[in-house]
C-alpha atoms as a PDB file:
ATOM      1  CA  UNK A   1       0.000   0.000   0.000  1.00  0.00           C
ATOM      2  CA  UNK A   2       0.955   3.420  -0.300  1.00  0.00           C
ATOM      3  CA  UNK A   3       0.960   5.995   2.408  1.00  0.00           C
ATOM      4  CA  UNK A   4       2.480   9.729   3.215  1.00  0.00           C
ATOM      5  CA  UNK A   5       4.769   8.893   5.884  1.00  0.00           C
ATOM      6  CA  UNK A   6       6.005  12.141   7.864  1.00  0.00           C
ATOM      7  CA  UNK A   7       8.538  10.376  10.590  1.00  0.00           C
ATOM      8  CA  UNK A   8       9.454   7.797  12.551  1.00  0.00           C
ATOM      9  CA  UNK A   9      10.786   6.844  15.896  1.00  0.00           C
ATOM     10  CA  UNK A  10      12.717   4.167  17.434  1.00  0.00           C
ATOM     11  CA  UNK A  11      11.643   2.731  20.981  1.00  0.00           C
ATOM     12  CA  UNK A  12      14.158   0.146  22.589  1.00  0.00           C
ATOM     13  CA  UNK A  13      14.221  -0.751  26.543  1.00  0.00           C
ATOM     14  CA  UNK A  14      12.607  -2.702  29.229  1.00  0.00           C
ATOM     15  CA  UNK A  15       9.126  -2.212  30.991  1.00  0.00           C
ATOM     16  CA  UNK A  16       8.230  -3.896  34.134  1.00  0.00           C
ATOM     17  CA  UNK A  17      10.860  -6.752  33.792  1.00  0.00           C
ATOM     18  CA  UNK A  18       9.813  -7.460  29.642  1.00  0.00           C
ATOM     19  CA  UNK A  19      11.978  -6.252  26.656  1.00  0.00           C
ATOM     20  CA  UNK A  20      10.658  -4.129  23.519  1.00  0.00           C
ATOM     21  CA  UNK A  21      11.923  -2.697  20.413  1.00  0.00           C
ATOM     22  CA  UNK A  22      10.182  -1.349  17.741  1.00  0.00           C
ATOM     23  CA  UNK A  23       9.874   1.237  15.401  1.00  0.00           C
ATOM     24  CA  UNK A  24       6.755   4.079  15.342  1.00  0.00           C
ATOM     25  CA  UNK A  25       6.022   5.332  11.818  1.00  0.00           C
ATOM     26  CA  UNK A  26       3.916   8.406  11.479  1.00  0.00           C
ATOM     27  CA  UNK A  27       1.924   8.984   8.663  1.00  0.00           C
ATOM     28  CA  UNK A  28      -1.273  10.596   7.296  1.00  0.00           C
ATOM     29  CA  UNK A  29      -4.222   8.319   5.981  1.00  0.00           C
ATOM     30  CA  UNK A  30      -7.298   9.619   4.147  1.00  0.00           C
ATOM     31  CA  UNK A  31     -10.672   9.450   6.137  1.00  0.00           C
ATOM     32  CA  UNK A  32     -13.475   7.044   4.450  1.00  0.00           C
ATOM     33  CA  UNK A  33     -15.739  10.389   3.185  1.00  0.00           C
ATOM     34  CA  UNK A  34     -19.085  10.590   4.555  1.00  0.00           C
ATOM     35  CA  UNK A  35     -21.917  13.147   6.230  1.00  0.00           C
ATOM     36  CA  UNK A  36     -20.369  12.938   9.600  1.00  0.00           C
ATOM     37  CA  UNK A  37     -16.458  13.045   8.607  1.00  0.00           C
ATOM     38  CA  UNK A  38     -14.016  14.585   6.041  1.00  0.00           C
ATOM     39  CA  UNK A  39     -10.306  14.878   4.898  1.00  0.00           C
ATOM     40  CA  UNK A  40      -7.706  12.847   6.376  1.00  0.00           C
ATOM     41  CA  UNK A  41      -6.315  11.580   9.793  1.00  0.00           C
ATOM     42  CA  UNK A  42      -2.929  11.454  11.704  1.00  0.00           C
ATOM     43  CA  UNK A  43      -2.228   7.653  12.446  1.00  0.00           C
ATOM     44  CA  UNK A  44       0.591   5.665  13.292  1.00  0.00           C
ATOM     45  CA  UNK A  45       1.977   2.407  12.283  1.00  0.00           C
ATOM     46  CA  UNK A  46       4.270  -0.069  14.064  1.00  0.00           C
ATOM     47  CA  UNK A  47       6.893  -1.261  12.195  1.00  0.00           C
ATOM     48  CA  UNK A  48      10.270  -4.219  12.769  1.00  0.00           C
ATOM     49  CA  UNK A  49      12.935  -2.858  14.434  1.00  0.00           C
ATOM     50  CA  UNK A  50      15.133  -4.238  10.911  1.00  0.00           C
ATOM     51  CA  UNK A  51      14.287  -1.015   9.854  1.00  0.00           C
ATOM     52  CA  UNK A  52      15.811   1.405  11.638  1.00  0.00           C
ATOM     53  CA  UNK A  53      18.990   2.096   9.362  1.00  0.00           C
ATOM     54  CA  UNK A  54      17.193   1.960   5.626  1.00  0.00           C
ATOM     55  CA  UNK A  55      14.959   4.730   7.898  1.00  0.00           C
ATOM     56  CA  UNK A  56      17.960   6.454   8.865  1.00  0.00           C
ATOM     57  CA  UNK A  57      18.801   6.846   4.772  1.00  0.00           C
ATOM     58  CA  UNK A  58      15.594   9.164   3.854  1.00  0.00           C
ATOM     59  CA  UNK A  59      15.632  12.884   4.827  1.00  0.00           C
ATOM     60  CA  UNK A  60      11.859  13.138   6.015  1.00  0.00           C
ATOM     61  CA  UNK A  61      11.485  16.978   5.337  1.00  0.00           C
ATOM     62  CA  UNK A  62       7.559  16.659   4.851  1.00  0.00           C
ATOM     63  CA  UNK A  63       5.273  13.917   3.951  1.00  0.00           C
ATOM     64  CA  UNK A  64       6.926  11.497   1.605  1.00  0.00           C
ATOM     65  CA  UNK A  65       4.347   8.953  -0.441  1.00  0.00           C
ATOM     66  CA  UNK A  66       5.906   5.646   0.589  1.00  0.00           C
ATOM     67  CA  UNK A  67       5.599   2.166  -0.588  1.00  0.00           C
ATOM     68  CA  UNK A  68       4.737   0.025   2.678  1.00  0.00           C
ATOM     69  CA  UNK A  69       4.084  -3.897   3.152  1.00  0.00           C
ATOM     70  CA  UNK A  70       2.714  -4.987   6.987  1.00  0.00           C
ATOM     71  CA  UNK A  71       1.968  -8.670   7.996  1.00  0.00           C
ATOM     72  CA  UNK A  72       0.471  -9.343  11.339  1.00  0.00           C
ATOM     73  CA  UNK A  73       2.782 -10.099  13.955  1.00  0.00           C
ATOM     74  CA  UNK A  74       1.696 -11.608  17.365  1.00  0.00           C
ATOM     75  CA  UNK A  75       2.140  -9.091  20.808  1.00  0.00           C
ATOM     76  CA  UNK A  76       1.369 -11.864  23.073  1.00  0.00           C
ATOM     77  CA  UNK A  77      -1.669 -13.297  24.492  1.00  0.00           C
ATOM     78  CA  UNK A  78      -3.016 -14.409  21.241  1.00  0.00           C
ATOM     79  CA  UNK A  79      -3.725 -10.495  19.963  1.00  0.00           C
ATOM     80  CA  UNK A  80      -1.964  -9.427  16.979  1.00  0.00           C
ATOM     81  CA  UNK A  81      -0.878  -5.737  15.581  1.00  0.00           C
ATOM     82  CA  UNK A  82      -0.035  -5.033  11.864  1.00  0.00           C
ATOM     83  CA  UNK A  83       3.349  -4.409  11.463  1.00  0.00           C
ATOM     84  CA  UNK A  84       5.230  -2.475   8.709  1.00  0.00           C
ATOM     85  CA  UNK A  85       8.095  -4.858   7.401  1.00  0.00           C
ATOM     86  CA  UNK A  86       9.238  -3.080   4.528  1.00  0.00           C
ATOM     87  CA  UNK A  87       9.096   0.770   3.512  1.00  0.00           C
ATOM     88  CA  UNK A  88      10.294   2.506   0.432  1.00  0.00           C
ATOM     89  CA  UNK A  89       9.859   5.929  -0.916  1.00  0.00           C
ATOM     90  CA  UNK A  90       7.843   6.502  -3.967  1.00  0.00           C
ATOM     91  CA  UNK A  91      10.253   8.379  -6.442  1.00  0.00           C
ATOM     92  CA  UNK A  92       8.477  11.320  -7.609  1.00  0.00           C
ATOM     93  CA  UNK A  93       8.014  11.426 -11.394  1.00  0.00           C
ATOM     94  CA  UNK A  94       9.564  14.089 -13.030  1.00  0.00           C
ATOM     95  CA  UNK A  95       7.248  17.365 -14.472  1.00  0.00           C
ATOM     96  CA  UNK A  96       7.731  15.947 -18.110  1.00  0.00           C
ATOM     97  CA  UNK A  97       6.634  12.551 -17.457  1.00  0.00           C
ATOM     98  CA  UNK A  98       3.434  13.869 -15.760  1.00  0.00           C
ATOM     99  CA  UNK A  99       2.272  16.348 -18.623  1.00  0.00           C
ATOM    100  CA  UNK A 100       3.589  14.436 -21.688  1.00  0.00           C
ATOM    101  CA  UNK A 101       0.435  13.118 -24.019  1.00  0.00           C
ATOM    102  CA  UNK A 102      -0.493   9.225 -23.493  1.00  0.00           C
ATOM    103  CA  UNK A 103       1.131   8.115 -26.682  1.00  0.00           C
ATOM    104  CA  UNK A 104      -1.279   5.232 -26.114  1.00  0.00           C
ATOM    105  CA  UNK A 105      -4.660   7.047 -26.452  1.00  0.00           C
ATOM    106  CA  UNK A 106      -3.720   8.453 -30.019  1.00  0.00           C
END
Protein backbone atom coordinates (compact mmCIF):
# COMPACT_ATOMS: atom_id res chain seq x y z
CA UNK A 1 0.00 0.00 0.00
CA UNK A 2 0.95 3.42 -0.30
CA UNK A 3 0.96 5.99 2.41
CA UNK A 4 2.48 9.73 3.22
CA UNK A 5 4.77 8.89 5.88
CA UNK A 6 6.01 12.14 7.86
CA UNK A 7 8.54 10.38 10.59
CA UNK A 8 9.45 7.80 12.55
CA UNK A 9 10.79 6.84 15.90
CA UNK A 10 12.72 4.17 17.43
CA UNK A 11 11.64 2.73 20.98
CA UNK A 12 14.16 0.15 22.59
CA UNK A 13 14.22 -0.75 26.54
CA UNK A 14 12.61 -2.70 29.23
CA UNK A 15 9.13 -2.21 30.99
CA UNK A 16 8.23 -3.90 34.13
CA UNK A 17 10.86 -6.75 33.79
CA UNK A 18 9.81 -7.46 29.64
CA UNK A 19 11.98 -6.25 26.66
CA UNK A 20 10.66 -4.13 23.52
CA UNK A 21 11.92 -2.70 20.41
CA UNK A 22 10.18 -1.35 17.74
CA UNK A 23 9.87 1.24 15.40
CA UNK A 24 6.75 4.08 15.34
CA UNK A 25 6.02 5.33 11.82
CA UNK A 26 3.92 8.41 11.48
CA UNK A 27 1.92 8.98 8.66
CA UNK A 28 -1.27 10.60 7.30
CA UNK A 29 -4.22 8.32 5.98
CA UNK A 30 -7.30 9.62 4.15
CA UNK A 31 -10.67 9.45 6.14
CA UNK A 32 -13.48 7.04 4.45
CA UNK A 33 -15.74 10.39 3.19
CA UNK A 34 -19.08 10.59 4.56
CA UNK A 35 -21.92 13.15 6.23
CA UNK A 36 -20.37 12.94 9.60
CA UNK A 37 -16.46 13.04 8.61
CA UNK A 38 -14.02 14.58 6.04
CA UNK A 39 -10.31 14.88 4.90
CA UNK A 40 -7.71 12.85 6.38
CA UNK A 41 -6.31 11.58 9.79
CA UNK A 42 -2.93 11.45 11.70
CA UNK A 43 -2.23 7.65 12.45
CA UNK A 44 0.59 5.67 13.29
CA UNK A 45 1.98 2.41 12.28
CA UNK A 46 4.27 -0.07 14.06
CA UNK A 47 6.89 -1.26 12.20
CA UNK A 48 10.27 -4.22 12.77
CA UNK A 49 12.94 -2.86 14.43
CA UNK A 50 15.13 -4.24 10.91
CA UNK A 51 14.29 -1.01 9.85
CA UNK A 52 15.81 1.41 11.64
CA UNK A 53 18.99 2.10 9.36
CA UNK A 54 17.19 1.96 5.63
CA UNK A 55 14.96 4.73 7.90
CA UNK A 56 17.96 6.45 8.87
CA UNK A 57 18.80 6.85 4.77
CA UNK A 58 15.59 9.16 3.85
CA UNK A 59 15.63 12.88 4.83
CA UNK A 60 11.86 13.14 6.01
CA UNK A 61 11.49 16.98 5.34
CA UNK A 62 7.56 16.66 4.85
CA UNK A 63 5.27 13.92 3.95
CA UNK A 64 6.93 11.50 1.61
CA UNK A 65 4.35 8.95 -0.44
CA UNK A 66 5.91 5.65 0.59
CA UNK A 67 5.60 2.17 -0.59
CA UNK A 68 4.74 0.03 2.68
CA UNK A 69 4.08 -3.90 3.15
CA UNK A 70 2.71 -4.99 6.99
CA UNK A 71 1.97 -8.67 8.00
CA UNK A 72 0.47 -9.34 11.34
CA UNK A 73 2.78 -10.10 13.96
CA UNK A 74 1.70 -11.61 17.36
CA UNK A 75 2.14 -9.09 20.81
CA UNK A 76 1.37 -11.86 23.07
CA UNK A 77 -1.67 -13.30 24.49
CA UNK A 78 -3.02 -14.41 21.24
CA UNK A 79 -3.72 -10.50 19.96
CA UNK A 80 -1.96 -9.43 16.98
CA UNK A 81 -0.88 -5.74 15.58
CA UNK A 82 -0.04 -5.03 11.86
CA UNK A 83 3.35 -4.41 11.46
CA UNK A 84 5.23 -2.47 8.71
CA UNK A 85 8.10 -4.86 7.40
CA UNK A 86 9.24 -3.08 4.53
CA UNK A 87 9.10 0.77 3.51
CA UNK A 88 10.29 2.51 0.43
CA UNK A 89 9.86 5.93 -0.92
CA UNK A 90 7.84 6.50 -3.97
CA UNK A 91 10.25 8.38 -6.44
CA UNK A 92 8.48 11.32 -7.61
CA UNK A 93 8.01 11.43 -11.39
CA UNK A 94 9.56 14.09 -13.03
CA UNK A 95 7.25 17.37 -14.47
CA UNK A 96 7.73 15.95 -18.11
CA UNK A 97 6.63 12.55 -17.46
CA UNK A 98 3.43 13.87 -15.76
CA UNK A 99 2.27 16.35 -18.62
CA UNK A 100 3.59 14.44 -21.69
CA UNK A 101 0.43 13.12 -24.02
CA UNK A 102 -0.49 9.22 -23.49
CA UNK A 103 1.13 8.11 -26.68
CA UNK A 104 -1.28 5.23 -26.11
CA UNK A 105 -4.66 7.05 -26.45
CA UNK A 106 -3.72 8.45 -30.02
Amino acid sequence: MQIQVGGWKHSKGEYEGREFDFVTIYAVSRMEQKDTQRGSAGIDMRGDPSLVESLKKIDFVGFLLCDVQTEPRATGKGQFVETVTHISVVPEKPLSAMTAPNKAAA
